[in-house]
Protein backbone atom coordinates (compact mmCIF):
# COMPACT_ATOMS: atom_id res chain seq x y z
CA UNK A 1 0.00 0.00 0.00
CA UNK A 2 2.77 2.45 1.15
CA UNK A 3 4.63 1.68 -2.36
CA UNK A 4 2.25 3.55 -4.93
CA UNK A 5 2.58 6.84 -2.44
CA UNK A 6 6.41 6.00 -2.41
CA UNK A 7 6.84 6.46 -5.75
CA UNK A 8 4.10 9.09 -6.14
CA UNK A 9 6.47 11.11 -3.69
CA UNK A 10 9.65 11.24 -6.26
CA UNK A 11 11.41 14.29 -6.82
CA UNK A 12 11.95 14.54 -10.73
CA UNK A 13 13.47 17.20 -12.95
CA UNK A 14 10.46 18.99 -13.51
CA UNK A 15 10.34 19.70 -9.77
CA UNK A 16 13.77 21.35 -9.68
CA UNK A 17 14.88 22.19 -13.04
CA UNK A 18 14.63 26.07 -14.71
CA UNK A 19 13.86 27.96 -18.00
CA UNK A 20 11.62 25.29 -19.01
CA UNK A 21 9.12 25.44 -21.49
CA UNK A 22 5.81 26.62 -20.54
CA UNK A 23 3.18 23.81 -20.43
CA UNK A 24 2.36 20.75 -19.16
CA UNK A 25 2.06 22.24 -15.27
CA UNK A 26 4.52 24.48 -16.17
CA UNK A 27 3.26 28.63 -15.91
CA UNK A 28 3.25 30.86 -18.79
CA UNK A 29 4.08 34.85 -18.25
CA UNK A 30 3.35 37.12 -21.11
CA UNK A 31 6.15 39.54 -22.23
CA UNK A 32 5.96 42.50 -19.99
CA UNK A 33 9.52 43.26 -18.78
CA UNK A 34 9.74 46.68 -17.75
CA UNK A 35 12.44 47.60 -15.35
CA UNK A 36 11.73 50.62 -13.33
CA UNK A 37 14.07 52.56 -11.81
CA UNK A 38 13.66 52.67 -7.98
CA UNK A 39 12.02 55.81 -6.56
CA UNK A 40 13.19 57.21 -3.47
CA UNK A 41 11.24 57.03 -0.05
CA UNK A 42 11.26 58.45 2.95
CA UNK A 43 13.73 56.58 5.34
CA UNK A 44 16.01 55.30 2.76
CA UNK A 45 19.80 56.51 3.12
CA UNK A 46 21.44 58.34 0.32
CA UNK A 47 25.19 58.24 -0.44
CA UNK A 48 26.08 61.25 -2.21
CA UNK A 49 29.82 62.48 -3.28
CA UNK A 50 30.57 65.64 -4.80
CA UNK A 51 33.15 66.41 -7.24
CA UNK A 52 34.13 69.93 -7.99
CA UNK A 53 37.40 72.02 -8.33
CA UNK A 54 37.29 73.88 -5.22
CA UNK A 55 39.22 71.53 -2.77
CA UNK A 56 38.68 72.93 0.28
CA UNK A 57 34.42 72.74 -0.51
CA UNK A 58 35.21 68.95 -2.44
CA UNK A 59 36.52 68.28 1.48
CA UNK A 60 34.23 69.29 3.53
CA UNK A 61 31.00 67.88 1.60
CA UNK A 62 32.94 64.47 1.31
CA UNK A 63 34.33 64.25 4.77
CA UNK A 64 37.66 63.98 3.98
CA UNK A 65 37.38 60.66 2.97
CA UNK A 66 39.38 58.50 0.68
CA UNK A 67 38.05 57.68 -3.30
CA UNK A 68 38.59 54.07 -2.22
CA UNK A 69 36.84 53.95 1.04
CA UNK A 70 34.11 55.62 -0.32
CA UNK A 71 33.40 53.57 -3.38
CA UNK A 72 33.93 50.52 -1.09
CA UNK A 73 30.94 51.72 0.73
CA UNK A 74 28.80 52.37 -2.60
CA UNK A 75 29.39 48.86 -3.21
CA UNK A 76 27.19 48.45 -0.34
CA UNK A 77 29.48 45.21 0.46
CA UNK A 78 29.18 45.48 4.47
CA UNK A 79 27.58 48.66 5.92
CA UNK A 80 30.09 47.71 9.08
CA UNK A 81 33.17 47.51 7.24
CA UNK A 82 33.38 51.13 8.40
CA UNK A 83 32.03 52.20 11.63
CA UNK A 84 31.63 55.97 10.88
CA UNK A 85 30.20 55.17 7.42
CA UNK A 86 26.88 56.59 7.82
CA UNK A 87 28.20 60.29 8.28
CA UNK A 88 28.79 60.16 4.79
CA UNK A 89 24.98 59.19 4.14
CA UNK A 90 21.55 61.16 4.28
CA UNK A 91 18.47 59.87 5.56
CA UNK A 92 15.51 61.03 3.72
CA UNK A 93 12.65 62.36 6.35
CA UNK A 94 8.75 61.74 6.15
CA UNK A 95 8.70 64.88 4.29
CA UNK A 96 10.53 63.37 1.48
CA UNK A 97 13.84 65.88 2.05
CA UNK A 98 17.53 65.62 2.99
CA UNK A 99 19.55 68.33 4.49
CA UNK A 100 22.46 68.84 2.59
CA UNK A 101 25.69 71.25 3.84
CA UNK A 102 25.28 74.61 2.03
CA UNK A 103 22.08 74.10 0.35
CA UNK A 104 20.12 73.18 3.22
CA UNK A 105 17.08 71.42 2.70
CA UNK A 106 16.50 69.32 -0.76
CA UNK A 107 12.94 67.52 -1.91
CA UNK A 108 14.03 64.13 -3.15
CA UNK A 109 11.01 61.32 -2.71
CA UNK A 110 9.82 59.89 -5.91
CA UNK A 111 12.83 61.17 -7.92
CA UNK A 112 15.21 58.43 -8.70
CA UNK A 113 18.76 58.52 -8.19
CA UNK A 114 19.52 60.15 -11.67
CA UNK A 115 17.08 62.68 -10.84
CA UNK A 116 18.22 63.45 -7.34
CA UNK A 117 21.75 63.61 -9.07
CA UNK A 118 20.67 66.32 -11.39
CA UNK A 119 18.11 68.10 -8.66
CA UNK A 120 21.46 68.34 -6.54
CA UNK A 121 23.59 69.77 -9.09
CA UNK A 122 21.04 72.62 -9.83
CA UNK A 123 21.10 73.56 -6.01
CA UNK A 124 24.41 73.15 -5.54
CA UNK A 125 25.77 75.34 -8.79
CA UNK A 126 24.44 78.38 -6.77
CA UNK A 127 27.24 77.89 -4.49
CA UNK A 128 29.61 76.34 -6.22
CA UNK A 129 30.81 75.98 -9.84
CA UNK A 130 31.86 73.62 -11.76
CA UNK A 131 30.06 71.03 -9.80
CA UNK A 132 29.16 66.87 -10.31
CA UNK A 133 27.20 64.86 -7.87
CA UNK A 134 26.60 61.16 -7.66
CA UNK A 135 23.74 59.45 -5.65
CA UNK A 136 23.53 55.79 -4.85
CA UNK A 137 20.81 54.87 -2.83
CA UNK A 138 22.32 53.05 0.71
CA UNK A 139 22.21 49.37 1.90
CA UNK A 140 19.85 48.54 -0.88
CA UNK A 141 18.60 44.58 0.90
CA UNK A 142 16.21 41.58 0.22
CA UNK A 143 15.54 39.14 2.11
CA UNK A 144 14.74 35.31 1.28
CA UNK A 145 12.45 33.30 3.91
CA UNK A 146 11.37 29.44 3.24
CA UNK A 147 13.26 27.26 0.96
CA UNK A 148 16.30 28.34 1.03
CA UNK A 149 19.36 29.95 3.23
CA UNK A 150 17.00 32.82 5.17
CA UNK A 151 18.50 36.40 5.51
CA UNK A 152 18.95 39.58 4.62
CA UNK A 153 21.07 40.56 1.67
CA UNK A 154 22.48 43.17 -0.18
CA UNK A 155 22.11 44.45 -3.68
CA UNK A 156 25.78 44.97 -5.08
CA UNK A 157 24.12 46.24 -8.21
CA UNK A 158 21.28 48.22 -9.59
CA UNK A 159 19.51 45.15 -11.36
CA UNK A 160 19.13 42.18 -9.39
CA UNK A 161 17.53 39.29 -11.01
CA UNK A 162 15.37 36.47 -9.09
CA UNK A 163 17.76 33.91 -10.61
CA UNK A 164 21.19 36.28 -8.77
CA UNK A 165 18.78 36.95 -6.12
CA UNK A 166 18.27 32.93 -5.47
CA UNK A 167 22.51 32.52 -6.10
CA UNK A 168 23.26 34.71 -2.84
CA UNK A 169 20.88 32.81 -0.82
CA UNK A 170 22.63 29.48 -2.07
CA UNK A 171 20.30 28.44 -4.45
CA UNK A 172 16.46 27.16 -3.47
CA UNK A 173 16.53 23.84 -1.27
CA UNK A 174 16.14 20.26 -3.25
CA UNK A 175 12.59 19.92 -1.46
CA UNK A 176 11.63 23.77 -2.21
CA UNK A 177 8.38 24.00 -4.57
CA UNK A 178 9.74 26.58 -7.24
CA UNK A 179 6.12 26.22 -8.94
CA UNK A 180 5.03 28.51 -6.20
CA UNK A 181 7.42 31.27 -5.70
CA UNK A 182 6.43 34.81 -3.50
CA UNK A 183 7.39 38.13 -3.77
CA UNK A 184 6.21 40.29 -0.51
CA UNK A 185 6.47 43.88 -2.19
CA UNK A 186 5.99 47.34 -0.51
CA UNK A 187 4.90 50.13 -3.41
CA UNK A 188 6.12 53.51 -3.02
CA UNK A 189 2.46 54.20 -1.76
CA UNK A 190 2.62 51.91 1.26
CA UNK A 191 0.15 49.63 -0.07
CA UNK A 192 1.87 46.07 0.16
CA UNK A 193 1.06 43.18 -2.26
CA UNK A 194 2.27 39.47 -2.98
CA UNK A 195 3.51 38.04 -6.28
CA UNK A 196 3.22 34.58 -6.63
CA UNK A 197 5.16 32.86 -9.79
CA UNK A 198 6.76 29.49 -11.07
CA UNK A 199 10.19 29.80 -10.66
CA UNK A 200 10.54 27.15 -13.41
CA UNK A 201 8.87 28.87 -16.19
CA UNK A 202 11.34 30.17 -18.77
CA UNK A 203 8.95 32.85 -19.29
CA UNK A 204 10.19 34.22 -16.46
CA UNK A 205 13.42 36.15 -18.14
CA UNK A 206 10.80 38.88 -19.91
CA UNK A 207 7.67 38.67 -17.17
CA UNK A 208 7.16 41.22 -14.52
CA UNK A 209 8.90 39.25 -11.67
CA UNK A 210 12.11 38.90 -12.87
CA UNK A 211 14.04 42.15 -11.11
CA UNK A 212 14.12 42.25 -7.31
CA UNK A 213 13.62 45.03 -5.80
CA UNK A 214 14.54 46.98 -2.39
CA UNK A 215 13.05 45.51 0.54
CA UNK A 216 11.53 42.86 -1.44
CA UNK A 217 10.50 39.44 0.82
CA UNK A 218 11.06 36.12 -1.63
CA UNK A 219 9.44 33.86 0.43
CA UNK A 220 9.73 29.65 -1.14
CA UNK A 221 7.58 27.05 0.82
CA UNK A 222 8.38 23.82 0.64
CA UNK A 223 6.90 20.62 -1.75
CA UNK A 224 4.04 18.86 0.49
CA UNK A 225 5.44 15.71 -0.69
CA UNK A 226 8.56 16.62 0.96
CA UNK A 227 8.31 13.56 4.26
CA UNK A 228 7.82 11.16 1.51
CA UNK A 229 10.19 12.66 -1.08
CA UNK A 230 12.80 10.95 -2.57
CA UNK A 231 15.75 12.35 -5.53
CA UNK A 232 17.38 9.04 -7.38
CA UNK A 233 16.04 5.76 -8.20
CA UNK A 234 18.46 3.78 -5.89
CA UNK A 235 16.36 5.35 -2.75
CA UNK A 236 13.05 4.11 -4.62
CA UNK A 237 14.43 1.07 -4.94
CA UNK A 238 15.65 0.79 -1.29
CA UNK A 239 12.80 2.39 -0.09
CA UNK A 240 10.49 -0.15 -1.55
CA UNK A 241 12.39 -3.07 -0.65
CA UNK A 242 12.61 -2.03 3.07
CA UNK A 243 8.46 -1.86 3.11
CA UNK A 244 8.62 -5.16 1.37
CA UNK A 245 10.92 -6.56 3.89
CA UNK A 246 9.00 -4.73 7.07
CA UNK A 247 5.60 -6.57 5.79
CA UNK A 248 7.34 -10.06 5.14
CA UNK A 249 8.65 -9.25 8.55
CA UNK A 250 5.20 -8.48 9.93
CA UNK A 251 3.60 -11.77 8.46
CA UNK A 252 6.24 -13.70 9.44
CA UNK A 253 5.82 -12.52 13.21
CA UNK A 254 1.80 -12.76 12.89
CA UNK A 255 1.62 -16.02 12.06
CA UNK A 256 4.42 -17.44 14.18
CA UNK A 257 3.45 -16.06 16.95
CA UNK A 258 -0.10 -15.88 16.81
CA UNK A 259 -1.83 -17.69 13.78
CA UNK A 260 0.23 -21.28 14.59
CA UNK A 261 -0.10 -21.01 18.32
CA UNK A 262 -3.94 -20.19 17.69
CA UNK A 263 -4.30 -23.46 15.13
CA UNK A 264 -2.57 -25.93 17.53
């Protein structure tokens, strides 16, 4: 009885394996890839650096610090790697503003970082002159719950894809059900939804859920077959001749015991 659920319970490639076809139990996304450049929000940190002739001004609005340190930071590698590393940041308020040195006061939420870059150079050319600013935004994360190694991680990049996304957190466990994927997402309105997506699908590379985003949640539950579940023939094979050899067992006990005894 327990050998039809046995094999039932086997973990093939179409559990585990990606980009395949659509079809056959496998999802099918239409084309609507659209990356959109992350907007700014109240409570995310902004690096920003300032290049401009004047050395004694390029000083004090980059805190004396190093090219390489800085850039180190940008990479958003380890925001401990340097303990005074958020002086060098700006934390936008619930109005939507950072206070910058000179300038004072600067309306940034809903721009993107190419816009604040450009809405910082206008301020700032009132001051000083020639002037270039860069903005990265801070400590950019994800995290990954379920299925896989839980955490929080950060985004080295601009782009991060589900697949890169998955790499960090070592990949989605053997028993992980990638047919039923979530995304916990937070719009820039507060309103927070859930994507839910088969990992598998090679539709995937041009649908809506293939860019992670800031603060995104990728949650992966696990297969319901997962007690039973087993990944190679040799542990069907094994597992069906140790519940053939457990009921011979059983018999054998039964009617020594208790069938013979019973007769005589």
């Amino acid at each position: 009885m327990l050998t039809p659920l046995l094999l039932g319970s086997c973990l093939t490639a179409k559990h585990v394996n990606y980009f395949q076809p659509a079809g056959d139990g496998i999802a099918s996304y239409p084309d609507t890839l659209d990356f959109e450049d992350y907007a700014i929000r109240p409570g995310d940190k902004l690096y920003i650096r300032v290049y401009t002739t004047n050395e004694e001004t390029y000083k004090v609005l980059n805190g004396l610090v190093s090219g390489s340190s800085s850039l180190n930071y940008m990479s958003n590698t380890n925001s401990n790697s340097n303990g005074n590393s958020d002086l060098y940041t700006y934390r936008v308020d619930t109005a939507g503003c950072i206070r910058y040195p000179m300038i004072d006061t600067v309306k940034v939420v809903g721009m993107t970082t190419r816009e604040a870059k450009y809405a910082l150079e206008e301020r700032l050319k009132s001051v000083i002159n020639p002037v270039s600013v860069i903005v990265m935004i801070s400590q950019r994360q994800f995290s990954v719950i379920g299925g896989a190694n839980t955490g929080r991680y950060f985004m080295k990049k601009e782009k991060v894809t589900i697949y890169e996304a998955l790499a960090m957190a070592g990949n989605a466990q053997e028993y992980a059900d990638r047919s039923k994927v979530r995304i916990i997402r937070t719009l820039p309105t507060g309103q927070t939804i859930v994507k839910k997506f088969d990992l598998r699908s090679a539709d995937i590379v041009n649908s809506e859920f293939y860019y992670v985003q800031p603060d995104d949640i990728i949650y992966i539950q696990m297969l319901n077959e997962q007690i039973f579940a087993m990944n190679s023939f040799a542990a069907v094979i094994s597992t069906v001749a140790a519940t053939l050899g457990f009921g011979v067992f059983i018999y054998s006990f039964v009617n020594t015991y208790l069938v013979q005894p019973f007769k005589k």
